[in-house]
Protein backbone atom coordinates (compact mmCIF):
# COMPACT_ATOMS: atom_id res chain seq x y z
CA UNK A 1 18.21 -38.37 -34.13
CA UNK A 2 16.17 -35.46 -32.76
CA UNK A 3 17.09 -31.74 -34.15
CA UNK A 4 16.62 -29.03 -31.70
CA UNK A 5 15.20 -25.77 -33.10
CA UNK A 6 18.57 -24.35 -31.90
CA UNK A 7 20.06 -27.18 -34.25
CA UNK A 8 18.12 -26.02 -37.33
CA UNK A 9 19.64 -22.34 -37.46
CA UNK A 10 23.00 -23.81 -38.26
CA UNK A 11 24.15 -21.06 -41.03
CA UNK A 12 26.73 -22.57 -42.71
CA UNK A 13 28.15 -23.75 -39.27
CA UNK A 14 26.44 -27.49 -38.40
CA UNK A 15 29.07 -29.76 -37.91
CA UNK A 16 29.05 -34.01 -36.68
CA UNK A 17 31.62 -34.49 -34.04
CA UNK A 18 33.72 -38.05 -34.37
CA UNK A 19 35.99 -39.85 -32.46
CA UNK A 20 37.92 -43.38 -32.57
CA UNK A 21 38.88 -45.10 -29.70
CA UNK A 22 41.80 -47.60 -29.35
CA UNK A 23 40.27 -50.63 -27.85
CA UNK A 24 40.69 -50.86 -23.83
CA UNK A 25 41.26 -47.49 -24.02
CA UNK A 26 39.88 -45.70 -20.66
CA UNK A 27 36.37 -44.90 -21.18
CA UNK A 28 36.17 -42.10 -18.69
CA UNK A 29 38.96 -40.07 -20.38
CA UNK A 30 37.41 -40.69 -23.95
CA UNK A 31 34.51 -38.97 -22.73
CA UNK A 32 36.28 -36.82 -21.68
CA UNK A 33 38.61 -35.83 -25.07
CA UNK A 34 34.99 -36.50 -26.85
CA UNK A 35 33.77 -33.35 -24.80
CA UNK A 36 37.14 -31.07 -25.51
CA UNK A 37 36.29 -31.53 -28.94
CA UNK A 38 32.70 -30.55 -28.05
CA UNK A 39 34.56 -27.24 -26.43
CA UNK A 40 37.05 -26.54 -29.38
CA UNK A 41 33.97 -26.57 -31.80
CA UNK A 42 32.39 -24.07 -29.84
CA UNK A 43 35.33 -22.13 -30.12
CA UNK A 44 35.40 -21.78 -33.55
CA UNK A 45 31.83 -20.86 -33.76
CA UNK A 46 30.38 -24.11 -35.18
CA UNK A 47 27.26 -25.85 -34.18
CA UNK A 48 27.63 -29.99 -33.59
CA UNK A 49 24.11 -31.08 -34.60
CA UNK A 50 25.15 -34.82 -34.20
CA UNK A 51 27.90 -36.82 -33.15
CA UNK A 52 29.93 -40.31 -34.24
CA UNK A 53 31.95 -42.78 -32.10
CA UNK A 54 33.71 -45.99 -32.92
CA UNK A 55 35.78 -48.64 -30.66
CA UNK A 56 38.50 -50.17 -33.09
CA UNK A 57 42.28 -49.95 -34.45
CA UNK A 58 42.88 -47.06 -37.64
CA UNK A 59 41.78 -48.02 -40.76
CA UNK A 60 44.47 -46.67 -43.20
CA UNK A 61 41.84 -45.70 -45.35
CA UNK A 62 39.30 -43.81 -43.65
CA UNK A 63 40.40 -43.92 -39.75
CA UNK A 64 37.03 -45.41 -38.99
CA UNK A 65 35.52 -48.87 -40.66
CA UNK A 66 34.33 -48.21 -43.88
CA UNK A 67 30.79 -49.27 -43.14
CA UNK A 68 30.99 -46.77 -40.16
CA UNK A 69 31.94 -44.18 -42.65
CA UNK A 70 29.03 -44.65 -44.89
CA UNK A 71 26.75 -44.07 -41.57
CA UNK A 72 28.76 -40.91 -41.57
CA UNK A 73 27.73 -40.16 -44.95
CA UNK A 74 23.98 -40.88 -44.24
CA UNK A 75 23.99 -38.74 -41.24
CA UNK A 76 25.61 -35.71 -42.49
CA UNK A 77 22.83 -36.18 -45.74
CA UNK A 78 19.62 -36.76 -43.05
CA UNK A 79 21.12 -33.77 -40.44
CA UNK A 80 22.01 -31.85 -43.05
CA UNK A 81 25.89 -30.89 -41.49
CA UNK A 82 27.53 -29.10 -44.00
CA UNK A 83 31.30 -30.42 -42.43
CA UNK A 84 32.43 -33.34 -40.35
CA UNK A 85 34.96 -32.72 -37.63
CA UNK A 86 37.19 -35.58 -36.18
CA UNK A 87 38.96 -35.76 -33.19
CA UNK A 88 41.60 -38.07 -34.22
CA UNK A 89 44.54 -36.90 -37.02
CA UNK A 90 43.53 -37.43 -40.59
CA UNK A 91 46.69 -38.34 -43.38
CA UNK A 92 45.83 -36.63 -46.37
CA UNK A 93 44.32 -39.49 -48.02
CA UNK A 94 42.30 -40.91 -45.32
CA UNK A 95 40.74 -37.01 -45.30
CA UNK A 96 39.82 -36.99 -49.36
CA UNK A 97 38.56 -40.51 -49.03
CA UNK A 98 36.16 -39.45 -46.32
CA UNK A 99 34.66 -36.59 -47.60
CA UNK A 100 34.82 -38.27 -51.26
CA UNK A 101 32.40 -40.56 -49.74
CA UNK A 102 30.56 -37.86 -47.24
CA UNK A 103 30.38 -35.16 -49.82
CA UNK A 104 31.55 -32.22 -47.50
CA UNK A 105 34.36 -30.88 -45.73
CA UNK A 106 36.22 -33.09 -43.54
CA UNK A 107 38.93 -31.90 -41.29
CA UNK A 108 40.83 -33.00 -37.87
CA UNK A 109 40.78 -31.24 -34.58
CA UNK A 110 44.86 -29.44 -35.18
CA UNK A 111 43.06 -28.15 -38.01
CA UNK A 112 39.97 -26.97 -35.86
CA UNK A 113 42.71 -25.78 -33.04
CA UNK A 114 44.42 -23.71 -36.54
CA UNK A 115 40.95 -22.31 -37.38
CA UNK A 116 40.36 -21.23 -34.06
CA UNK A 117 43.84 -19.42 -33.26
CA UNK A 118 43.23 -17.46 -36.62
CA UNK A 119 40.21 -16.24 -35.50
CA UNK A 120 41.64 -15.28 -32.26
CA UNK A 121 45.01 -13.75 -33.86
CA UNK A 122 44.75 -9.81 -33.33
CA UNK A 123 47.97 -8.69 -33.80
CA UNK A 124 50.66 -8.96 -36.98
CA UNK A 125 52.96 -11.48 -35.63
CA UNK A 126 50.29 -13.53 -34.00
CA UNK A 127 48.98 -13.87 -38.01
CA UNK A 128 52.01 -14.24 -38.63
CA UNK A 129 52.70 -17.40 -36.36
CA UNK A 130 48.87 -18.59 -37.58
CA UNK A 131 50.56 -18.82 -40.96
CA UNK A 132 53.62 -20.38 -39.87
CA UNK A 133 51.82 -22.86 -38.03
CA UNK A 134 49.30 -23.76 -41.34
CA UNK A 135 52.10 -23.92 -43.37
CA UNK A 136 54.19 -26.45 -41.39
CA UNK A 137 51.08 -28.73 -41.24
CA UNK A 138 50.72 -28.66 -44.62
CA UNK A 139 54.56 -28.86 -45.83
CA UNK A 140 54.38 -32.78 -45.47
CA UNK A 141 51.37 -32.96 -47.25
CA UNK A 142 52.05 -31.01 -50.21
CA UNK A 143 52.40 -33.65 -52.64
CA UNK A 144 49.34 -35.52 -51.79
CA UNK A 145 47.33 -32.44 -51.48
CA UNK A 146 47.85 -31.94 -55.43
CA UNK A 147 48.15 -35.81 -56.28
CA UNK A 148 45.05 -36.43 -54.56
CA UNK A 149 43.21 -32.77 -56.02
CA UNK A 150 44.38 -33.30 -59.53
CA UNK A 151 44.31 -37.00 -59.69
CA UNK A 152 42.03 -36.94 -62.78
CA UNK A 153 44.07 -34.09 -64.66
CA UNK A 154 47.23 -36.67 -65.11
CA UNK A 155 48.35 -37.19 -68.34
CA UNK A 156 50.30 -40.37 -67.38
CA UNK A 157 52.37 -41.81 -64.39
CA UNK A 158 53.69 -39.20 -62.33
CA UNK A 159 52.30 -36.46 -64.90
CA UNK A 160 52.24 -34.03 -61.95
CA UNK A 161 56.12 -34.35 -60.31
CA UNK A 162 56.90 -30.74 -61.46
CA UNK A 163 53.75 -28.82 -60.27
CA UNK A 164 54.10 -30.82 -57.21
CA UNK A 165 58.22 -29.86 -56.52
CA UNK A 166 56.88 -26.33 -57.52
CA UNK A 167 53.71 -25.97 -54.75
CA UNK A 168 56.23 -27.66 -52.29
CA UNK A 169 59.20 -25.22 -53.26
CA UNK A 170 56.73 -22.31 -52.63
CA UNK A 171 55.44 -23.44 -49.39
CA UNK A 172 59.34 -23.60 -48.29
CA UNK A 173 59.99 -19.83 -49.40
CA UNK A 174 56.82 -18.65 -47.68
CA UNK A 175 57.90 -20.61 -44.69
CA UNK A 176 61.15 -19.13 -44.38
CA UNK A 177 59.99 -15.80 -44.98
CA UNK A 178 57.18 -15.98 -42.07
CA UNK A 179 60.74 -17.86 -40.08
CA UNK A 180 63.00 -14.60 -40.87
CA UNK A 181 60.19 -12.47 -39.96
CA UNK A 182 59.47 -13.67 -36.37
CA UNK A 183 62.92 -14.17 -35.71
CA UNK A 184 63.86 -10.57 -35.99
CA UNK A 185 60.57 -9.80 -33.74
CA UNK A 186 62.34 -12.33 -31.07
CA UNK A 187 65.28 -10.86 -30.90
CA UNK A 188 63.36 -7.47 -30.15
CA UNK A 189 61.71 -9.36 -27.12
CA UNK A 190 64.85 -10.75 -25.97
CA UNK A 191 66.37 -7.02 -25.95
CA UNK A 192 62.89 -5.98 -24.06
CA UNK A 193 63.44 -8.60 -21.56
CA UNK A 194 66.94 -8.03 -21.21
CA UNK A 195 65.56 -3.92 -20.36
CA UNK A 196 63.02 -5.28 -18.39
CA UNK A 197 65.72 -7.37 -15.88
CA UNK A 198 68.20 -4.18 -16.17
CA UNK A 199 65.40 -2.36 -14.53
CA UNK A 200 64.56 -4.54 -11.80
CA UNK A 201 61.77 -6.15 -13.12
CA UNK A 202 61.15 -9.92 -12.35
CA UNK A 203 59.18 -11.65 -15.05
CA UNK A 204 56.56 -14.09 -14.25
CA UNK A 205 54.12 -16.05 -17.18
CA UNK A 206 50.74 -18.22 -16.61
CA UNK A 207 50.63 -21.26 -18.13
CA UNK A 208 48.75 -24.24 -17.89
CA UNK A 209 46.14 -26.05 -19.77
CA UNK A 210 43.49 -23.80 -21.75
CA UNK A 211 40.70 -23.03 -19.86
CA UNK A 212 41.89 -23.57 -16.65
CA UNK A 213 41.16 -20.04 -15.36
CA UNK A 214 44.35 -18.28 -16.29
CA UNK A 215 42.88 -15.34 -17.53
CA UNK A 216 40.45 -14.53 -14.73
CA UNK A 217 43.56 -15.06 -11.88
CA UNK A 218 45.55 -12.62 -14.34
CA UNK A 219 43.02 -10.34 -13.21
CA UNK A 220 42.49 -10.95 -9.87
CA UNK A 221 46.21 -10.57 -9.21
CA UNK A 222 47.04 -7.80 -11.19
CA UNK A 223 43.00 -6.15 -10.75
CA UNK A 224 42.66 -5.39 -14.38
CA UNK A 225 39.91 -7.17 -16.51
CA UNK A 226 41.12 -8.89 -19.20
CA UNK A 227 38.88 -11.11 -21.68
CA UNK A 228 37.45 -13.66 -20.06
CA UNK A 229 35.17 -16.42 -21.51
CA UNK A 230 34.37 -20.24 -20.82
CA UNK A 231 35.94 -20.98 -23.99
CA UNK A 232 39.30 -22.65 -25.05
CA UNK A 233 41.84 -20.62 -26.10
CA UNK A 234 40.76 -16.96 -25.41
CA UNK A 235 43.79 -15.83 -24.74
CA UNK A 236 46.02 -16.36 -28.02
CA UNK A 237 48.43 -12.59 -27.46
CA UNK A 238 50.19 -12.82 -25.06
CA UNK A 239 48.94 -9.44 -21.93
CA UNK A 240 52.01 -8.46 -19.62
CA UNK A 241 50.88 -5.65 -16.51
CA UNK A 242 53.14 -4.48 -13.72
CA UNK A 243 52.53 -6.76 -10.47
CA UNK A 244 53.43 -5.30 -6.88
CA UNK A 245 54.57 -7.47 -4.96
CA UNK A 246 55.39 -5.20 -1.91
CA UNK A 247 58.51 -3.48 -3.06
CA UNK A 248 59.53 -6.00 -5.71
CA UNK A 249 58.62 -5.04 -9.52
CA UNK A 250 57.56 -7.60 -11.48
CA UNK A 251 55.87 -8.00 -14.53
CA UNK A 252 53.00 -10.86 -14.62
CA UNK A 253 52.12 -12.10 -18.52
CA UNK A 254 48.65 -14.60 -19.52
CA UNK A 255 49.64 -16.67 -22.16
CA UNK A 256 47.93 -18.94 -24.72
CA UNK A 257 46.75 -22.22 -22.96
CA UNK A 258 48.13 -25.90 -23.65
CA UNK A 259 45.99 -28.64 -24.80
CA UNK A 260 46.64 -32.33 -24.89
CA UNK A 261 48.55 -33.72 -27.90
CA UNK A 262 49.97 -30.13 -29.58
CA UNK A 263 52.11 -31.38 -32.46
CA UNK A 264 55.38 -29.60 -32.95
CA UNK A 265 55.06 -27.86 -35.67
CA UNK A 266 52.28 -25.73 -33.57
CA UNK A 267 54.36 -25.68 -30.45
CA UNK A 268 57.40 -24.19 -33.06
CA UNK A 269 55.56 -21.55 -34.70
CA UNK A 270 54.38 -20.31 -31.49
CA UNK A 271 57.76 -20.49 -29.98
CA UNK A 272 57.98 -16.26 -29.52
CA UNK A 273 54.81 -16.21 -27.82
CA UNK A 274 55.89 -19.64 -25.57
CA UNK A 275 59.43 -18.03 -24.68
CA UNK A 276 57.72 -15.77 -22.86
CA UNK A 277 56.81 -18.84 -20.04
CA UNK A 278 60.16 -20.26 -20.87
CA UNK A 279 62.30 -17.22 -20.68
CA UNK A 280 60.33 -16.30 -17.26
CA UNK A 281 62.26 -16.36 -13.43
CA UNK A 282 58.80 -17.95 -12.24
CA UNK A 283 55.77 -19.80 -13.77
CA UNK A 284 52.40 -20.29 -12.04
CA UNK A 285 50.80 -23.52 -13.50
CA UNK A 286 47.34 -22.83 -12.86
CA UNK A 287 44.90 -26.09 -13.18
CA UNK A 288 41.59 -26.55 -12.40
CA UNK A 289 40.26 -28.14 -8.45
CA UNK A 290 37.24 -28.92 -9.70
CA UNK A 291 38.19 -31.60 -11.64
CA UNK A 292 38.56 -34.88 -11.11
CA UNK A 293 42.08 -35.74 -10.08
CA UNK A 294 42.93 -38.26 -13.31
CA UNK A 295 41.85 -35.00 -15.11
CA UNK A 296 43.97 -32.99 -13.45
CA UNK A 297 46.76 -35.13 -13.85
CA UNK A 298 46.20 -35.42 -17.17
CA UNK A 299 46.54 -31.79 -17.73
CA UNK A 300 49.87 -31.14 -15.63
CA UNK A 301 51.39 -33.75 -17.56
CA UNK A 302 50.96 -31.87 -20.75
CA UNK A 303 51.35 -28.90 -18.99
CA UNK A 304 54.79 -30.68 -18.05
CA UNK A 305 55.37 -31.90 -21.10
CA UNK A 306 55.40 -28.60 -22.73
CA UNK A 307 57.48 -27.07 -20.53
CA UNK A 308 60.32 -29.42 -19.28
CA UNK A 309 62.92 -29.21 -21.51
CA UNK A 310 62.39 -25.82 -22.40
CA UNK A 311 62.66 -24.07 -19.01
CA UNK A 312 66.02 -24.86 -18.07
CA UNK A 313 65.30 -25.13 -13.94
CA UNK A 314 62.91 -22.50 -13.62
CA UNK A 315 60.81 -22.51 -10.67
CA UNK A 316 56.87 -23.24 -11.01
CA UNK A 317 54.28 -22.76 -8.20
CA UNK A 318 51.23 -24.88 -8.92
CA UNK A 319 47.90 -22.87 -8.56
CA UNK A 320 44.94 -24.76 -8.22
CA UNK A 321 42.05 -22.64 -9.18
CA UNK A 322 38.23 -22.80 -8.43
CA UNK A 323 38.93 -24.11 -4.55
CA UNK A 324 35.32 -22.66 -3.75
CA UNK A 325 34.19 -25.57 -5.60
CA UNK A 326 35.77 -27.97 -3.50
CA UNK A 327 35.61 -29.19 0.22
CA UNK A 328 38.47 -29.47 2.62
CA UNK A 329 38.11 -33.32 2.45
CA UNK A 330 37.46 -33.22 -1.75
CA UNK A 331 40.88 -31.29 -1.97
CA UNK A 332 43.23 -33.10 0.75
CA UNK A 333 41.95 -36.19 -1.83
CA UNK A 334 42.82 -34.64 -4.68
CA UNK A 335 46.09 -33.22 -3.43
CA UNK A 336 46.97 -36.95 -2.12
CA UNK A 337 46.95 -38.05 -5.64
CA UNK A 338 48.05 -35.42 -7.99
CA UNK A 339 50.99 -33.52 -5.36
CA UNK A 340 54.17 -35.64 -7.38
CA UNK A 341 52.94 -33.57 -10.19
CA UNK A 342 52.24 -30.53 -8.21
CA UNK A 343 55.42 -28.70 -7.12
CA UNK A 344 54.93 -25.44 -4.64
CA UNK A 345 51.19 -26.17 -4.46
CA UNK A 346 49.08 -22.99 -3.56
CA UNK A 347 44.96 -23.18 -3.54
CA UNK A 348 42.86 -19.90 -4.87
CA UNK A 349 40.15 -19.06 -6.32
CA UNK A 350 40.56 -16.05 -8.88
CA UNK A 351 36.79 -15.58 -9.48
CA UNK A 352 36.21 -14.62 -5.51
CA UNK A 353 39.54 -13.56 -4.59
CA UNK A 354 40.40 -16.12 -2.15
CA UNK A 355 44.02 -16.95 -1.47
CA UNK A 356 45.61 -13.85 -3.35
CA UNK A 357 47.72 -13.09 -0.67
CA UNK A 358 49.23 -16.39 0.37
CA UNK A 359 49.68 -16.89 -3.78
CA UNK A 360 51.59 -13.23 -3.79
CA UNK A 361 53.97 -13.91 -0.36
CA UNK A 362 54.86 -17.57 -2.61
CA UNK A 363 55.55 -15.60 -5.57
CA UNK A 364 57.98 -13.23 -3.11
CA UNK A 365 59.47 -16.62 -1.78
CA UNK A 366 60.15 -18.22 -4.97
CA UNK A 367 62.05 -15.19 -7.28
CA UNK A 368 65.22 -14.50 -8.07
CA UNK A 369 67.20 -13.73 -4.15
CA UNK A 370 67.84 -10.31 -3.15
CA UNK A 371 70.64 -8.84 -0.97
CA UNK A 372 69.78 -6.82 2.34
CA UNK A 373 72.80 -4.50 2.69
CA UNK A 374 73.50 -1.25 4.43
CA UNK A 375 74.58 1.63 3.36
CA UNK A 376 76.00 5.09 4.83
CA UNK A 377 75.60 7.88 2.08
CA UNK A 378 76.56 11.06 2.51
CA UNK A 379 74.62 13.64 4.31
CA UNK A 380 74.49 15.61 0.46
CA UNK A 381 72.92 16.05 -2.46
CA UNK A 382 74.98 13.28 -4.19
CA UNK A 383 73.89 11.18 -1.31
CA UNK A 384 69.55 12.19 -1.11
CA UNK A 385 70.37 11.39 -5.41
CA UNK A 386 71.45 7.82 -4.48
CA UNK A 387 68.83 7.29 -1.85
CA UNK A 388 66.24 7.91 -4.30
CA UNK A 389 67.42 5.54 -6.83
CA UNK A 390 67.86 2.95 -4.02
CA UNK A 391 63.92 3.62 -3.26
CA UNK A 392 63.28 2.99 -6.97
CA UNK A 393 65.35 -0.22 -7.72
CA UNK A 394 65.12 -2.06 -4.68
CA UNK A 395 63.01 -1.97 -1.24
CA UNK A 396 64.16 0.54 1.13
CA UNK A 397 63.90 -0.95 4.90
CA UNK A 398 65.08 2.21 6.71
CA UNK A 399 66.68 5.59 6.72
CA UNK A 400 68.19 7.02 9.50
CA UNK A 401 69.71 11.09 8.68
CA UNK A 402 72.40 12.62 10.55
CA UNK A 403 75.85 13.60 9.87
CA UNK A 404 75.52 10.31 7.27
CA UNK A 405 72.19 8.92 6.09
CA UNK A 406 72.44 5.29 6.94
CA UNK A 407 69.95 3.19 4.82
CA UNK A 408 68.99 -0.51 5.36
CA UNK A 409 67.95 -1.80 1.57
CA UNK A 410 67.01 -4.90 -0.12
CA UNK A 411 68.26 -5.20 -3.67
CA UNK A 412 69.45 -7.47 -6.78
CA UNK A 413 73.23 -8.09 -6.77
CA UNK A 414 73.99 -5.49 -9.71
CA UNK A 415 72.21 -2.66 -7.76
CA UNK A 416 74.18 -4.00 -4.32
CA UNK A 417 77.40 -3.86 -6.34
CA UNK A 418 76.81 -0.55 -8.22
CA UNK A 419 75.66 1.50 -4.94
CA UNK A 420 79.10 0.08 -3.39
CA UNK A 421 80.81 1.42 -6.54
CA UNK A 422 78.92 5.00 -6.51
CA UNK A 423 80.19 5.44 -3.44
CA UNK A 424 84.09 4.89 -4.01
CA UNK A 425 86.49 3.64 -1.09
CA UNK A 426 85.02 5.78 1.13
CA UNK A 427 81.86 3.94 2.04
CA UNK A 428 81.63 2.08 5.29
């Protein structure tokens, strides 16, 4: 294999890439899990100076063939890697056996995806939730970790059983420390979005799979400028801004991407950040045009996946992103094949600002109903004080002032109900 002068300044950071693939497994979308690895490498900062495929059913010993492991182990001594990243999830032992026999660090990409989001995490409870997330992985592991890393230490058959019930017995405690810890912090975001409603705000989340653009049509809606990079998982806190939405307040929040595959344990630990798509009145699914439709499918099933059971009938508009790099013809294709998985389909492209408009006036369509009611308030100072908190907690169609000042108004129920109630019997 050639090395790149690029490929010689690893620093610490030269990794081999490997992947198994299940015989008659699709070809096209092996490449294509081959290159998300490629991506969530990159991510993390490492360099892949060489790569490793095989076609074949798990070995239980090394998740490859074992002669394909010792080409491993020549490759990482000729390229000089100094750690081995696999695609496929490692069991303990299959991990110690392979780098046992490669003489580096081996590790799977939910470890890579763990590395990554605690690189990313900013804030305490994102840490937090980084921990959490390690932990749980681990938790099932415990007792082959130390089996496995003291193997050589035991004095006799099962030698170890009480440093092993102790290292698992911590993990728990730590575990439901981090546990008590976030859930306090969720309760504080349920009373924030309980506020939030009380004031009229609708709340509305991105979601969809990482990299799909969610981040750069965050700020094309909302014209701020988040962070933005061709990389998986920038966004890992979860950014809420004030939308306007032509009368209608509602707050728009970019969330942390899926990816194909999350294992529940990383799905649970991030549950406070996730609750904020699943606790939303509206979700815009954003996926990427560009790709080819058995991708895109792909990606709003996990998307789907993810979601389902957790959003209890929300509504989701489907945003498909990057629509400058498709034609007409391209996307009444793609749109023929993917629509069953593609509810409230709207077509943008964040990066120029195509389509933000139509995607608004859908966003409009699909929230939580408003009443249109009129009102006549008296021609006083109690009445101008309940015209001006109509204009602040709903959309004020028109006023007309005379002896009364009748006022046309659109408004959620509770506001409806409490103007009635303001104004007594009286009100006509």
């Amino acid at each position: 294999m050639k090395i790149s002068a690029e490929q010689k300044l690893g620093n610490g950071n030269r990794v081999i890439l490997v992947k198994r693939a299940t015989p008659n497994s699709d070809s096209e979308r092996e490449e294509y899990l081959f290159q998300e690895l490629r991506e969530l490498a990159k991510a993390a900062g490492y360099l892949p100076v060489g790569e490793l495929k095989q076609t074949r059913y798990p070995d239980s010993k090394y998740q490859l063939g074992k002669g394909k492991i010792e080409e491993l182990a020549e490759l990482v001594r000729s390229i000089g890697a100094d750690k081995v990243i696999f695609y496929n999830r490692l069991s303990t032992t299959q991990l110690f056996n392979i780098s046992e026999i490669c003489k580096c660090q081996v590790i799977d990409k939910f470890q890579l995806i763990l590395e990554i989001f605690a690189k990313r995490a900013t804030t305490h409870r994102s840490k937090l939730q980084v921990e959490l997330a390690r932990l749980r992985y681990e938790i099932p592991r415990a007792r082959a970790v130390v089996s496995l890393a003291k193997k050589e230490e035991r004095a006799g058959f099962m030698g170890l059983g009480d440093y092993e019930d102790s290292y698992e017995q911590d993990l728990k405690k730590r575990i439901a420390r981090i546990e008590s810890e976030l859930e306090s912090a969720e309760k504080d975001d349920e009373s924030l979005r309980a506020l939030r409603h009380k004031k009229g705000f609708s709340l509305i989340s991105l979601a969809g799979y990482t990299n799909a653009g969610k981040s750069t049509l965050f700020n094309a809606i909302v014209s701020e400028s988040v962070d933005v990079r061709n990389m998986l998982f920038t966004t890992l806190v979860p950014t809420t801004r004030a939308l306007d939405l032509g009368g209608r307040k509602a707050l728009l929040t970019d969330t942390v991407g899926f990816i194909e595959d999350l294992p529940h344990w990383l799905v649970d630990a991030f549950k406070s950040t996730l609750n904020e798509i699943f606790l939303s009145d509206l979700i815009l699914l954003v996926v990427d045009a560009n790709e080819k439709p058995e991708m895109i499918l792909l990606k709003l099933a996990t998307s789907h996946d993810t979601l389902w059971d957790r959003i209890q009938g929300v509504p989701i508009i489907t945003v498909l992103n990057k629509v400058d790099l498709v034609d007409e013809s391209r996307l009444d294709s793609i749109m023929e094949q993917i629509g069953y998985m593609a509810p409230n389909p709207v077509f943008v492209s964040a990066k120029k600002g195509i389509g933000m408009d139509v995607l608004k006036a859908e966003i409009v369509k699909h929230l939580p109903p408003w009443c249109f009611c009129s009102l006549s308030l008296p021609n006083s100072e109690e009445g101008m004080s309940i015209l001006s908190w109509l204009y602040d907690e709903g959309i004020v169609h028109r006023v007309e002032f005379g002896e009364q000042i009748h006022v046309d108004y659109e408004a959620r129920t509770e506001i409806v109900n409490k103007a009635h109630a303001l104004l007594g019997p009286k009100e006509v």
